[in-house]
C-alpha atoms as a PDB file:
ATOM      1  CA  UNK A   1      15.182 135.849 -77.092  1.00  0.00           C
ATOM      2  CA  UNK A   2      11.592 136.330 -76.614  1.00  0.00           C
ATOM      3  CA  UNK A   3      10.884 132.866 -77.338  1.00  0.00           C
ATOM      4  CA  UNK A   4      13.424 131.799 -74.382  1.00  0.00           C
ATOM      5  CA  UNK A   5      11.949 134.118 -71.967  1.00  0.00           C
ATOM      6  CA  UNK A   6       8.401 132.950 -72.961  1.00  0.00           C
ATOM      7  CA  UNK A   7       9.564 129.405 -72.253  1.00  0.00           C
ATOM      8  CA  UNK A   8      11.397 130.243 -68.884  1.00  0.00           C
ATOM      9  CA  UNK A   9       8.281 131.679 -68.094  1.00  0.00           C
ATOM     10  CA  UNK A  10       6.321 128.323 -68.871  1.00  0.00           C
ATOM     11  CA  UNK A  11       8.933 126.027 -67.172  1.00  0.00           C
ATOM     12  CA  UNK A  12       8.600 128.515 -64.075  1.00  0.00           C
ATOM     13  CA  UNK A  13       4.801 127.882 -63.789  1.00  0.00           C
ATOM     14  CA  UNK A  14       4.852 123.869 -64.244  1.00  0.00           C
ATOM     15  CA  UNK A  15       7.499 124.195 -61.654  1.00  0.00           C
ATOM     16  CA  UNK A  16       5.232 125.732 -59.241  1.00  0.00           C
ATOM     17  CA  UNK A  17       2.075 123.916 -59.733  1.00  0.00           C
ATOM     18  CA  UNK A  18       3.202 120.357 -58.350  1.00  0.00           C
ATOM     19  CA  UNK A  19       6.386 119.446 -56.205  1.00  0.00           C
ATOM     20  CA  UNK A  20       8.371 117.257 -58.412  1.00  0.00           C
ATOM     21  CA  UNK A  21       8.482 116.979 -62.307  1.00  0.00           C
ATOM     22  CA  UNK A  22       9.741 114.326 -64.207  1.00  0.00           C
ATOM     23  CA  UNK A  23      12.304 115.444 -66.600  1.00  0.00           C
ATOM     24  CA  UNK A  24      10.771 113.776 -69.646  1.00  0.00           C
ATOM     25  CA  UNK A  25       7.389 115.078 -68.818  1.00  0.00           C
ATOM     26  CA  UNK A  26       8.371 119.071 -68.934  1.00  0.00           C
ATOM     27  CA  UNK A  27      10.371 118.150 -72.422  1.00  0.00           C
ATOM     28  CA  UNK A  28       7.246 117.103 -73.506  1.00  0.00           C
ATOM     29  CA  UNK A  29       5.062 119.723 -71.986  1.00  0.00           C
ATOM     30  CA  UNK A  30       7.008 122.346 -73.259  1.00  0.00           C
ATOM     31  CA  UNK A  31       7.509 120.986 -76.591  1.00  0.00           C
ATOM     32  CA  UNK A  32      11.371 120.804 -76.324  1.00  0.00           C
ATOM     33  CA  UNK A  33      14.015 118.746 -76.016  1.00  0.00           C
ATOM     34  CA  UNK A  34      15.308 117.101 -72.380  1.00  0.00           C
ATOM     35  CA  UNK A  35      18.547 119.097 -73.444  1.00  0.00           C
ATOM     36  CA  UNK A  36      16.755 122.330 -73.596  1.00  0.00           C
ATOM     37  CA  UNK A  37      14.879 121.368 -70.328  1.00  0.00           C
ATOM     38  CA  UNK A  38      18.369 121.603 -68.957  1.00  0.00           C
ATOM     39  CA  UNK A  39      19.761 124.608 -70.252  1.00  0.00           C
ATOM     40  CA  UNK A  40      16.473 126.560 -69.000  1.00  0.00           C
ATOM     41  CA  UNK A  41      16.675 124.859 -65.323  1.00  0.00           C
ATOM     42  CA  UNK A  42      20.490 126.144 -65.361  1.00  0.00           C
ATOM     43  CA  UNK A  43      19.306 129.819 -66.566  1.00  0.00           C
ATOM     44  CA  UNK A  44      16.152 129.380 -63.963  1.00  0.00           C
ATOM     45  CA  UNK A  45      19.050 129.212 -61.243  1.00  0.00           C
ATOM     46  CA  UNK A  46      21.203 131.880 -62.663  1.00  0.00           C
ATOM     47  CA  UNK A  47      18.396 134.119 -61.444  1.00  0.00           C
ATOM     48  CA  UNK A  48      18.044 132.967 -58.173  1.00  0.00           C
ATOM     49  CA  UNK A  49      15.208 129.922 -58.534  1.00  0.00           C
ATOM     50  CA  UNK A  50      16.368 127.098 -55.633  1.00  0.00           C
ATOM     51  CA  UNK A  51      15.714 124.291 -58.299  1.00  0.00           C
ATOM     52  CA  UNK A  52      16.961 120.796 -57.307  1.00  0.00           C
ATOM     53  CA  UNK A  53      17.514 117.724 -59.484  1.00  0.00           C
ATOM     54  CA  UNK A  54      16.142 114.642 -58.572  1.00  0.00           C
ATOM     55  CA  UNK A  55      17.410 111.167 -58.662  1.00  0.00           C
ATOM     56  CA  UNK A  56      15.423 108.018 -59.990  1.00  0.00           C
ATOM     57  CA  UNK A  57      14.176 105.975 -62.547  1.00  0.00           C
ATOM     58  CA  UNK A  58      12.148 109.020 -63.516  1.00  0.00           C
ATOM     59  CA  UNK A  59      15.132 111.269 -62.581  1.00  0.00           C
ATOM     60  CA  UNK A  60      13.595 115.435 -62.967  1.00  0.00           C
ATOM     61  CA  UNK A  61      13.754 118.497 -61.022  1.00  0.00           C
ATOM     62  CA  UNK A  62      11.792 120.309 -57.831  1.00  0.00           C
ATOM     63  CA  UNK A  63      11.644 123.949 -56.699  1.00  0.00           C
ATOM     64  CA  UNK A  64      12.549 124.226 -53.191  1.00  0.00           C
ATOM     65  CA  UNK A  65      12.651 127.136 -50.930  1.00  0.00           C
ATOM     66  CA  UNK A  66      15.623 129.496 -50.995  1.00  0.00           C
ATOM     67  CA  UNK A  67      17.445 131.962 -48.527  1.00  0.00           C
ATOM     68  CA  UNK A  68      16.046 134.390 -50.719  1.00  0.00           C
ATOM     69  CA  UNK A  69      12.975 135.312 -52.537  1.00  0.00           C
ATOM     70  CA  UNK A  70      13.067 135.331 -55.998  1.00  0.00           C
ATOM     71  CA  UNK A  71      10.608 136.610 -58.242  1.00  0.00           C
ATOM     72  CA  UNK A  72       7.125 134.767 -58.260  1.00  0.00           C
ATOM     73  CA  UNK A  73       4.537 133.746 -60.629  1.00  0.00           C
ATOM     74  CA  UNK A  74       0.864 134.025 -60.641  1.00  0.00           C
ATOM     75  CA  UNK A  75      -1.520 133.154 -62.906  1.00  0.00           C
ATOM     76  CA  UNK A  76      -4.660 136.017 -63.490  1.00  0.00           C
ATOM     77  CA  UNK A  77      -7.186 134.224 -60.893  1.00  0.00           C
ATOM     78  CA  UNK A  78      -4.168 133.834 -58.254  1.00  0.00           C
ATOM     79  CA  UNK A  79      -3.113 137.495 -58.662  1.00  0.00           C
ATOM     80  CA  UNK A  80      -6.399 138.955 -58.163  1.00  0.00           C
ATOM     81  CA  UNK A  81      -7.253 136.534 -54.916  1.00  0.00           C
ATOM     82  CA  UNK A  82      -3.620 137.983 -53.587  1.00  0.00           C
ATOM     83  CA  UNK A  83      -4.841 141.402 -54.039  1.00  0.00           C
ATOM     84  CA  UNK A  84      -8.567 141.021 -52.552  1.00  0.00           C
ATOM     85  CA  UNK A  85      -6.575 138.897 -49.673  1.00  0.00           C
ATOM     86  CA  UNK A  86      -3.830 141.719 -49.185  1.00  0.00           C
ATOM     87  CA  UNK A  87      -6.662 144.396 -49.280  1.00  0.00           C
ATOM     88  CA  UNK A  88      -8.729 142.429 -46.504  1.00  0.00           C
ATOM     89  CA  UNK A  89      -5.689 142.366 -44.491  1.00  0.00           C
ATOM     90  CA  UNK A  90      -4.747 146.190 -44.607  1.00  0.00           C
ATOM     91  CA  UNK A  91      -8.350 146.936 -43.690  1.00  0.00           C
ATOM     92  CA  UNK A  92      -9.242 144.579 -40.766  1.00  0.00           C
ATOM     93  CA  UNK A  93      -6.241 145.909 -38.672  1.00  0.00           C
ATOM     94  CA  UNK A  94      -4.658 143.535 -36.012  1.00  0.00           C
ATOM     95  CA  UNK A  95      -1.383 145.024 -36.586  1.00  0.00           C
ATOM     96  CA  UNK A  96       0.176 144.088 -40.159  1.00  0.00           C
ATOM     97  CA  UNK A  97      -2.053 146.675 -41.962  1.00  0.00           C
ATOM     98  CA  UNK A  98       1.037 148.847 -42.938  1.00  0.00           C
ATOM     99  CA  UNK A  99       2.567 146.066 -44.381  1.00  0.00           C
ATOM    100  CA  UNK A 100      -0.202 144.629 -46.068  1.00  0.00           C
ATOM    101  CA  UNK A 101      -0.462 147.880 -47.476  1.00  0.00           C
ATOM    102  CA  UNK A 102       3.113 148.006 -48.947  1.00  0.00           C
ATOM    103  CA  UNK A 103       2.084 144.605 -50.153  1.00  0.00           C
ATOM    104  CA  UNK A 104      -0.819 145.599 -52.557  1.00  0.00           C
ATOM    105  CA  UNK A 105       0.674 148.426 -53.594  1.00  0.00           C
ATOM    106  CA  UNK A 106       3.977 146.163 -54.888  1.00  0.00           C
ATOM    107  CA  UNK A 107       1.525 143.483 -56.542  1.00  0.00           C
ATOM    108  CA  UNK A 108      -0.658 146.290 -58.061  1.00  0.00           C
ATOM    109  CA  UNK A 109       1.949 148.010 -59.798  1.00  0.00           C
ATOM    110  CA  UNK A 110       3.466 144.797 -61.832  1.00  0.00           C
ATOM    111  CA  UNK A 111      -0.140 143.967 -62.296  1.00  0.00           C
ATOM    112  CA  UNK A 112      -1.171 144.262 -65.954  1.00  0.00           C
ATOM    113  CA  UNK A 113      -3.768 146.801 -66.765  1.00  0.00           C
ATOM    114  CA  UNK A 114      -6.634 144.062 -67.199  1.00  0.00           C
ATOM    115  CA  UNK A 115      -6.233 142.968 -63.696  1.00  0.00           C
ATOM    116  CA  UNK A 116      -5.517 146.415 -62.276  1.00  0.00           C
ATOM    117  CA  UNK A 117      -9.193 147.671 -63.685  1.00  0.00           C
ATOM    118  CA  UNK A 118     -10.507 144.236 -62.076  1.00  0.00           C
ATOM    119  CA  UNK A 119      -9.116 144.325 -58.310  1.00  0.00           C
ATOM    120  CA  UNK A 120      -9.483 148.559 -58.619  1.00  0.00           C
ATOM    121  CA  UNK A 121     -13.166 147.833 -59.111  1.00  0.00           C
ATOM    122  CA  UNK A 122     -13.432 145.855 -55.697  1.00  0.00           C
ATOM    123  CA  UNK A 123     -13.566 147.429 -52.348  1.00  0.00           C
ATOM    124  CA  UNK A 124     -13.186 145.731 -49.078  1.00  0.00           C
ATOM    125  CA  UNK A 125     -14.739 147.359 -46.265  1.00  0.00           C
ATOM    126  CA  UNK A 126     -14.647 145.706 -42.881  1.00  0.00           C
ATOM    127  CA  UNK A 127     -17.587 146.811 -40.920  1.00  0.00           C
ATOM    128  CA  UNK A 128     -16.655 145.564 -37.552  1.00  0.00           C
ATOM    129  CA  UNK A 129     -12.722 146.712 -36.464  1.00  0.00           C
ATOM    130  CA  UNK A 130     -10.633 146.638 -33.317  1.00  0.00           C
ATOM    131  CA  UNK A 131      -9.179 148.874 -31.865  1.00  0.00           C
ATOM    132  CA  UNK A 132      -5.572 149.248 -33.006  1.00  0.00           C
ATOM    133  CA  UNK A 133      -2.949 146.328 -31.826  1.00  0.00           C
ATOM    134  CA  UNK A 134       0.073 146.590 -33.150  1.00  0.00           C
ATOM    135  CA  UNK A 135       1.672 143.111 -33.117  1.00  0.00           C
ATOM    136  CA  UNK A 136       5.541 142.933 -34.264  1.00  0.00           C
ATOM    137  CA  UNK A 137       5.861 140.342 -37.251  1.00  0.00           C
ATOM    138  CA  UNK A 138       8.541 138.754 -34.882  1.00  0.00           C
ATOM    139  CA  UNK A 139       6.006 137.976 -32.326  1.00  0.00           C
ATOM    140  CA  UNK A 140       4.184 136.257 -34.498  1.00  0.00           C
ATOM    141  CA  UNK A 141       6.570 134.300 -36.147  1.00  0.00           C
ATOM    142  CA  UNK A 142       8.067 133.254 -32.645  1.00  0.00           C
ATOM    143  CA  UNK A 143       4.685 131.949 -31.175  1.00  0.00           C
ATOM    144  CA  UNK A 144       3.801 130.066 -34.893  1.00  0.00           C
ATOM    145  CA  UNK A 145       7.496 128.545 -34.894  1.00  0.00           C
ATOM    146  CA  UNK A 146       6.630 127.860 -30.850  1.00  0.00           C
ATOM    147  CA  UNK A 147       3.027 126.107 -31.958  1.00  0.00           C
ATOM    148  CA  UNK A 148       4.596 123.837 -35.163  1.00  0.00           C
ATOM    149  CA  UNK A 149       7.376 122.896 -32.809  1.00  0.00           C
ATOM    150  CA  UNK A 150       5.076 121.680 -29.910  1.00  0.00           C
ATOM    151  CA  UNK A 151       7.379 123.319 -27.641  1.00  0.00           C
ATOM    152  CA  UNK A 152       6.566 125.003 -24.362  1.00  0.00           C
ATOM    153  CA  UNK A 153       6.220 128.703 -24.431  1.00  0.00           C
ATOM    154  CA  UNK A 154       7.551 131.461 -21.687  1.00  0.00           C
ATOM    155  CA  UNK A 155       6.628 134.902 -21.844  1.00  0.00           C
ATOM    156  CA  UNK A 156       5.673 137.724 -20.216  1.00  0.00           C
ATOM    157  CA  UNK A 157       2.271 139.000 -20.454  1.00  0.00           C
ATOM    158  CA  UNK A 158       1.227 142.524 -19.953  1.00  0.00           C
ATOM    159  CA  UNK A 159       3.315 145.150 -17.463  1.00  0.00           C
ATOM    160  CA  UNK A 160       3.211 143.759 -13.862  1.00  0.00           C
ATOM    161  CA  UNK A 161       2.197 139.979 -14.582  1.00  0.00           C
ATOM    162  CA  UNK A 162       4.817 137.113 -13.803  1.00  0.00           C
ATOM    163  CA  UNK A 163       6.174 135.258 -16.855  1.00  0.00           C
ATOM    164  CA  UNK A 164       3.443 132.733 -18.062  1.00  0.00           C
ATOM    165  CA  UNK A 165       4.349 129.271 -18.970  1.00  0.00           C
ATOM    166  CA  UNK A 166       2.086 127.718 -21.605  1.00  0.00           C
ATOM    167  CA  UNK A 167       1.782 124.677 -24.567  1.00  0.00           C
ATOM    168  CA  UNK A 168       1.058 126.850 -27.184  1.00  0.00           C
ATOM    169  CA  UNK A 169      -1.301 125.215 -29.763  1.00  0.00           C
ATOM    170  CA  UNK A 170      -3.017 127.466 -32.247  1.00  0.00           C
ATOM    171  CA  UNK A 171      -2.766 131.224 -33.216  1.00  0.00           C
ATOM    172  CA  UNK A 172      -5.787 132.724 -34.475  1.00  0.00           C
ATOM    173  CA  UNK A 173      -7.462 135.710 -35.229  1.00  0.00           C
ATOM    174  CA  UNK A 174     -10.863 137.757 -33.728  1.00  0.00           C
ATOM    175  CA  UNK A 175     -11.614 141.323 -34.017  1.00  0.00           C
ATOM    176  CA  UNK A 176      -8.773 142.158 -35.869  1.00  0.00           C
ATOM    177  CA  UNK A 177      -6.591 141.241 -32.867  1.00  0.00           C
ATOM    178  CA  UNK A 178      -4.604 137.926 -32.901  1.00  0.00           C
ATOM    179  CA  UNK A 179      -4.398 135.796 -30.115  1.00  0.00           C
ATOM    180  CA  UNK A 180      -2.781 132.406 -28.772  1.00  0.00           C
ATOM    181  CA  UNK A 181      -4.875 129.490 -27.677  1.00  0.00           C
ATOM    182  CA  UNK A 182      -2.645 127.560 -25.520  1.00  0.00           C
ATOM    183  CA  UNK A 183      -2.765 124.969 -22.112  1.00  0.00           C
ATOM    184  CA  UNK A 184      -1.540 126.849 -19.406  1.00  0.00           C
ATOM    185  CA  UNK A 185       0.555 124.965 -17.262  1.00  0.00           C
ATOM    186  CA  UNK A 186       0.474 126.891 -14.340  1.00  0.00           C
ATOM    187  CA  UNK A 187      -3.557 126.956 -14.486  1.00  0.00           C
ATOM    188  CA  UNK A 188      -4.217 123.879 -15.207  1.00  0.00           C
ATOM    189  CA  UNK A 189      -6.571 124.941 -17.975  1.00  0.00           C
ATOM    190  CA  UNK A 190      -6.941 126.478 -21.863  1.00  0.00           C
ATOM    191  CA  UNK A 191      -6.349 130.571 -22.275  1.00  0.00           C
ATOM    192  CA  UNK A 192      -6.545 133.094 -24.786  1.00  0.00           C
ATOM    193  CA  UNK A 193      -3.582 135.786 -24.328  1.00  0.00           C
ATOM    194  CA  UNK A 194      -3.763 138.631 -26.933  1.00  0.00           C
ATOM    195  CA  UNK A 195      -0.493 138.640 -28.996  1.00  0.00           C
ATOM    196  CA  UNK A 196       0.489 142.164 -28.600  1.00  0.00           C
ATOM    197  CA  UNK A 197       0.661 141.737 -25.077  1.00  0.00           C
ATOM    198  CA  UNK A 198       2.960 138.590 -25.156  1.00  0.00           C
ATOM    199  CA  UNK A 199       6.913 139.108 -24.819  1.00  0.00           C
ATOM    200  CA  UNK A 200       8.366 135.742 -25.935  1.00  0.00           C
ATOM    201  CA  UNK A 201      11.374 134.243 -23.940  1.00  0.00           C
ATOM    202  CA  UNK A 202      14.220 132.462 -25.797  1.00  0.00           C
ATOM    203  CA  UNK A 203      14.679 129.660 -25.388  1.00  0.00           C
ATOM    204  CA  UNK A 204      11.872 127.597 -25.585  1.00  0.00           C
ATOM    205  CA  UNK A 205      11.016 124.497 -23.283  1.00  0.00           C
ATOM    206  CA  UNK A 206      10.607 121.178 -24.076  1.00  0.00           C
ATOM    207  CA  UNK A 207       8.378 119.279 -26.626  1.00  0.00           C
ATOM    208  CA  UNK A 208       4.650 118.376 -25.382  1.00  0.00           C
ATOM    209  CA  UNK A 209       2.113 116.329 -26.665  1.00  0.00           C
ATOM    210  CA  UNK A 210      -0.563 117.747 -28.284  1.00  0.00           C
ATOM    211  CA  UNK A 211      -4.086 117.818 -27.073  1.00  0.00           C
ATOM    212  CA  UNK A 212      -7.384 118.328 -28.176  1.00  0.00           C
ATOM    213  CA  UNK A 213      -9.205 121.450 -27.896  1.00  0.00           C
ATOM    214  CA  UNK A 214     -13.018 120.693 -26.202  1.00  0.00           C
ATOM    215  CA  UNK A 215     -15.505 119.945 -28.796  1.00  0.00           C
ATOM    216  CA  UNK A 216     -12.577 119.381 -31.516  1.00  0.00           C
ATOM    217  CA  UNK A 217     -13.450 122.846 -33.030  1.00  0.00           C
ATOM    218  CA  UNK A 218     -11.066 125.546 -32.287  1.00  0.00           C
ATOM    219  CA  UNK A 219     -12.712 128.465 -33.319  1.00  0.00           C
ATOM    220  CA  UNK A 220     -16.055 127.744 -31.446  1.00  0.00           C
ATOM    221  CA  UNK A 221     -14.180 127.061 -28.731  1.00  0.00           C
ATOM    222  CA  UNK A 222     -12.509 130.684 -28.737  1.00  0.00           C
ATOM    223  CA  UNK A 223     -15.604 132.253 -29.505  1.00  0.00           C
ATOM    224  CA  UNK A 224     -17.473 130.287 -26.307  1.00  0.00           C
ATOM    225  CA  UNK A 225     -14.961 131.774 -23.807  1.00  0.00           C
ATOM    226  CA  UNK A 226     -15.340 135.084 -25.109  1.00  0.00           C
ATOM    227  CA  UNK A 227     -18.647 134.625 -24.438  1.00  0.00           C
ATOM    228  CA  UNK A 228     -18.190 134.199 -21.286  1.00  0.00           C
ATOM    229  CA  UNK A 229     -18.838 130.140 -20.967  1.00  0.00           C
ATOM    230  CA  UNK A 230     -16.167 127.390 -20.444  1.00  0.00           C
ATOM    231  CA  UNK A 231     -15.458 126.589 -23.721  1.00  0.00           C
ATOM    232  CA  UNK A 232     -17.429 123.312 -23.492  1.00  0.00           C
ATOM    233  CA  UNK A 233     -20.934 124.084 -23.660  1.00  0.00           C
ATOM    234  CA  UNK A 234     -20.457 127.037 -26.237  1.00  0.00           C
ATOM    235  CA  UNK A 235     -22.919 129.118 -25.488  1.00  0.00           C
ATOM    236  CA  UNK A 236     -23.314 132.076 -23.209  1.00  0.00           C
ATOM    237  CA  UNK A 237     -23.159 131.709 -18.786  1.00  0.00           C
ATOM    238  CA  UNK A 238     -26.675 133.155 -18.814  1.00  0.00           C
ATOM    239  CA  UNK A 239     -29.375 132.594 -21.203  1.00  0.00           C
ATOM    240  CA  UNK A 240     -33.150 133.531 -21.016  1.00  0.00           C
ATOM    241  CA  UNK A 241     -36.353 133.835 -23.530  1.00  0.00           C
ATOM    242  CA  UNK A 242     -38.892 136.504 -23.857  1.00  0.00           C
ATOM    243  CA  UNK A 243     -41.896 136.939 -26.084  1.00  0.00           C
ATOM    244  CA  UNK A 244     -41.491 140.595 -27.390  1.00  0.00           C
ATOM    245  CA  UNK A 245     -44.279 142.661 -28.953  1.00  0.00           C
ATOM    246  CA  UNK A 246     -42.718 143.453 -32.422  1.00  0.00           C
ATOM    247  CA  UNK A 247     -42.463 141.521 -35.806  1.00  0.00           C
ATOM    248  CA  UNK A 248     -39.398 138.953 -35.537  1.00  0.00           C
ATOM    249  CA  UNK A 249     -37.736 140.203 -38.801  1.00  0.00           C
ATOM    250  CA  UNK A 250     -37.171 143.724 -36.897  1.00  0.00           C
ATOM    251  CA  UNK A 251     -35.680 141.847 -33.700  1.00  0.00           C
ATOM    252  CA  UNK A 252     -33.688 139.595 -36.016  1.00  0.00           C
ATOM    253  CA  UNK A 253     -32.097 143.148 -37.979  1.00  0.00           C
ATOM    254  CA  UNK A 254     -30.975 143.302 -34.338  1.00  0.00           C
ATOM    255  CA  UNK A 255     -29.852 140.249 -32.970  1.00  0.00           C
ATOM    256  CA  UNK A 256     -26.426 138.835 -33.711  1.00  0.00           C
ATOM    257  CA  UNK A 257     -26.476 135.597 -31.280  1.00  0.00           C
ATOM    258  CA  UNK A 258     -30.296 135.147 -30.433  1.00  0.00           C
ATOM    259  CA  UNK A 259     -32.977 133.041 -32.284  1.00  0.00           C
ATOM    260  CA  UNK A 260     -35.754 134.426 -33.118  1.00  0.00           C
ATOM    261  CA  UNK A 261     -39.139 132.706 -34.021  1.00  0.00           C
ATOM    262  CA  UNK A 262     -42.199 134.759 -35.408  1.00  0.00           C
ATOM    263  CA  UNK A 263     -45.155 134.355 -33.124  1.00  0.00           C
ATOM    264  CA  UNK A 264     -48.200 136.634 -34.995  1.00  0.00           C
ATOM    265  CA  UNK A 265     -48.202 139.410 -35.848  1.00  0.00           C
ATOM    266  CA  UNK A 266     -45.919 142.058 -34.426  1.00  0.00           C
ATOM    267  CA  UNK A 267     -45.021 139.504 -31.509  1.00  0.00           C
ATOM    268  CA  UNK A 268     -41.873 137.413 -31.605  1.00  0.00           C
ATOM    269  CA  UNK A 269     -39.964 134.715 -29.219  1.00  0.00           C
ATOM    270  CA  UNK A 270     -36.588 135.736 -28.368  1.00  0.00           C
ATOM    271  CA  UNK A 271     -33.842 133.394 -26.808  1.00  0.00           C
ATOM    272  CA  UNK A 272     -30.554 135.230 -25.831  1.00  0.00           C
ATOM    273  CA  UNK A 273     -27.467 135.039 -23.717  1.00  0.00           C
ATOM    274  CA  UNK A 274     -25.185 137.097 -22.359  1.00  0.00           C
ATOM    275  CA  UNK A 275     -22.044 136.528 -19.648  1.00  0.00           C
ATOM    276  CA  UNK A 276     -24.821 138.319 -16.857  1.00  0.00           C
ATOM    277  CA  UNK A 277     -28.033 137.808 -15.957  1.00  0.00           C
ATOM    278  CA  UNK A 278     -28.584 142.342 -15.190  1.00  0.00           C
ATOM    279  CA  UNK A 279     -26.413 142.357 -19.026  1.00  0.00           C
ATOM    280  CA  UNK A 280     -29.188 139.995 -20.582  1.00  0.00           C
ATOM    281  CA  UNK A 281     -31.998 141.749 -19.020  1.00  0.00           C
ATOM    282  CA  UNK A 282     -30.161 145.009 -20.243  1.00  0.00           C
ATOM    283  CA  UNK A 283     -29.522 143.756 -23.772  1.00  0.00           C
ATOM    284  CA  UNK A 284     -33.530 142.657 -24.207  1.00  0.00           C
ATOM    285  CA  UNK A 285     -34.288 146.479 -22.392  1.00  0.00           C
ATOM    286  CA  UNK A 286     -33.239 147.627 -25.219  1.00  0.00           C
ATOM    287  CA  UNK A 287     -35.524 146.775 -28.293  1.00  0.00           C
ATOM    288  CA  UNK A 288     -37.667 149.163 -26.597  1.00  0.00           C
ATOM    289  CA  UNK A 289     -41.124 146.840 -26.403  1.00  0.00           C
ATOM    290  CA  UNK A 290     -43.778 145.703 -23.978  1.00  0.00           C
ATOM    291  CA  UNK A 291     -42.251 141.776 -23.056  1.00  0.00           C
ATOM    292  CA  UNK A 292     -43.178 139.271 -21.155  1.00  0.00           C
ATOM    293  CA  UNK A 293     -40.413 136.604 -19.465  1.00  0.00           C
ATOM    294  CA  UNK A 294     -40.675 133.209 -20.070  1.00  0.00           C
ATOM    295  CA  UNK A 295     -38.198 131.910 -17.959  1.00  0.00           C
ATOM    296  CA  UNK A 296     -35.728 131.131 -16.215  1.00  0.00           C
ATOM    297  CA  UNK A 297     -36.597 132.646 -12.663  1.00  0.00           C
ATOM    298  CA  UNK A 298     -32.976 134.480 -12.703  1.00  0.00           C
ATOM    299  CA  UNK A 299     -33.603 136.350 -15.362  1.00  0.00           C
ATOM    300  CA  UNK A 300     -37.284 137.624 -14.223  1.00  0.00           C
ATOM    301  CA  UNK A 301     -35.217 138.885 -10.672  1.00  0.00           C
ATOM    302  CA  UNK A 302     -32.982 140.665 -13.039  1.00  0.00           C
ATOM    303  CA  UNK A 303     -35.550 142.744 -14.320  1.00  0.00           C
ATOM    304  CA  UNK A 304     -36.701 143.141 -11.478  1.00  0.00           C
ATOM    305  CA  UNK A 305     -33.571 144.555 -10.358  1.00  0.00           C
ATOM    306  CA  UNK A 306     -33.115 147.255 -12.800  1.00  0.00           C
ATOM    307  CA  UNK A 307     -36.456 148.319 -12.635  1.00  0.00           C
ATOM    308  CA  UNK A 308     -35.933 149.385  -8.745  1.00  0.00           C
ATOM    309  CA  UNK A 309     -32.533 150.604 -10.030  1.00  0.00           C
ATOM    310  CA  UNK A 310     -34.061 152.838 -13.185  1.00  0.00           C
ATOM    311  CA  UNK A 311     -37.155 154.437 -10.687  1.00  0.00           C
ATOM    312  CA  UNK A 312     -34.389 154.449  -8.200  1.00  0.00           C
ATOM    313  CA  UNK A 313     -32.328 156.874 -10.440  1.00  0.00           C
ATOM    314  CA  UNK A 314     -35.571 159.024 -11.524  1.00  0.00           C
ATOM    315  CA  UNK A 315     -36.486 159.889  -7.704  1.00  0.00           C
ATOM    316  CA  UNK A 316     -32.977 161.093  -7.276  1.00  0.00           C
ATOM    317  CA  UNK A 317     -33.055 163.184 -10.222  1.00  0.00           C
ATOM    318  CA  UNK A 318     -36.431 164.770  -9.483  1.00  0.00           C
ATOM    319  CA  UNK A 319     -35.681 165.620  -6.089  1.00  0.00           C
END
């Protein structure tokens, strides 16, 4: 018996590592007979394994998908990148964290002790995390079926707006929150609309053709419209450079989107954007250094703006 369920076991894993096997080649793989090849596919099925024969000169067999799930395999490498995966998921929110939860927890416990110690001695810690967004796993399947499909999408979106009609064409993640990139038909134009907000309507429309994203990258693309720009240039509305009196690696520690270029010591050039020209001058306000503006104009007004807002704000308080 042990040497049966040691072979099952074998047969399972050659039947998951490529999508059709040649009959002849698992006999010989497994060191057994085409006969015995048989018997083990018929006892593979017995437990629930979708395994289909296949016709040819080469006649063999193929695991397809099932109505159910049966058990899986995984070798040690594959079990551990599940785990890290799983772990990544229940930490960075977006609203399967629950059941990514229930997930490790299930793979943990059939997890021999070797790879327990291993996955037990990795933590995942997401520095950066929405705030919570539930999204129903039904959602998300509906707008993924809605995006393979290529069909047009209605749903409602948020309390009071009317129902939006889009071609949905990617679903992504940013922040921990997922989101649909999609042509809105109404618009004219590409949008992001936040999954948890989006109440899919049965049925879908009609098929569309698919089109390209600007640039051809979709997730610069999503991250130039949250920056504020069209999507096109990818880069921020309102950009501006100062020279700032303090050594470039400190501005770097604090820069996520700027370049930075050492100019001496303790000076540095900074180039930034951000969706404002008062918010840029606001952002470089606060390294907290003498500066001079290099350009453009808009952004020297903008300083010029808050400073008669800040002394503004100090007269009022003294008197």
């Amino acid at each position: 018996m042990p040497k049966t369920s040691a072979r099952l076991l074998a047969l399972l894993s050659l039947l998951q590592a490529r999508r059709d096997w040649p009959a002849a080649l698992l006999a010989e793989r497994l060191d057994i007979s085409p006969r015995t090849v048989r018997r083990d596919v018929d006892r593979l099925r017995e437990l629930g394994y979708p395994i289909r024969a296949t016709k040819g000169p080469d006649g063999g067999y193929r695991l397809d998908a099932g109505t159910q799930l049966p058990p899986l395999l995984f070798d040690d490498d594959q079990a551990v990148a599940l785990a890290v995966a799983l772990q990544h998921a229940a930490s960075a929110g977006g609203g399967i964290g629950e059941a990514s939860t229930r997930a490790l927890t299930t793979v943990r416990q059939i997890m021999p002790a070797r790879l327990r110690r291993r996955i037990d001695t990795l933590r995942v810690t997401v520095a950066e995390r929405a705030p919570d967004s539930p999204v129903d796993s039904g959602v998300l399947v509906a707008l993924s079926a809605a995006v393979h499909a290529r069909e047009v999408l209605r749903f409602g979106y948020g309390p009071a707006d009317a129902p939006r009609r889009v071609e949905p064409h990617h679903l992504v993640t940013r922040g921990g929150r997922w989101y649909l990139l999609a042509w809105d038909l109404d618009r004219g134009d590409w949008r992001t609309f936040r999954a948890d907000r989006i109440a899919p309507r049965i049925p879908t429309g009609p098929r569309f053709p698919p089109r390209d994203v600007p640039g051809g990258d979709v997730a610069a693309f999503v991250a130039a419209r949250f920056s504020g720009s069209d999507g096109t240039s990818f880069g921020w509305p309102c950009a501006g450079e100062v020279i700032l009196s303090l050594p470039a690696a400190e501005v770097s520690r604090c820069t996520r989107d700027g370049v930075v270029e050492e100019l001496g010591p303790g000076r540095c050039r900074l180039v930034l954007g951000s969706w404002s020209w008062t918010g840029l001058a606001a952002a470089i306000g606060r390294f907290d250094a003498d500066l001079e503006v290099v350009g453009p104009p808009e952004l020297e007004a903008a300083f010029a703006r808050l400073a008669r807002r800040y002394a503004a704000a100090v007269s009022v308080h003294k008197g």
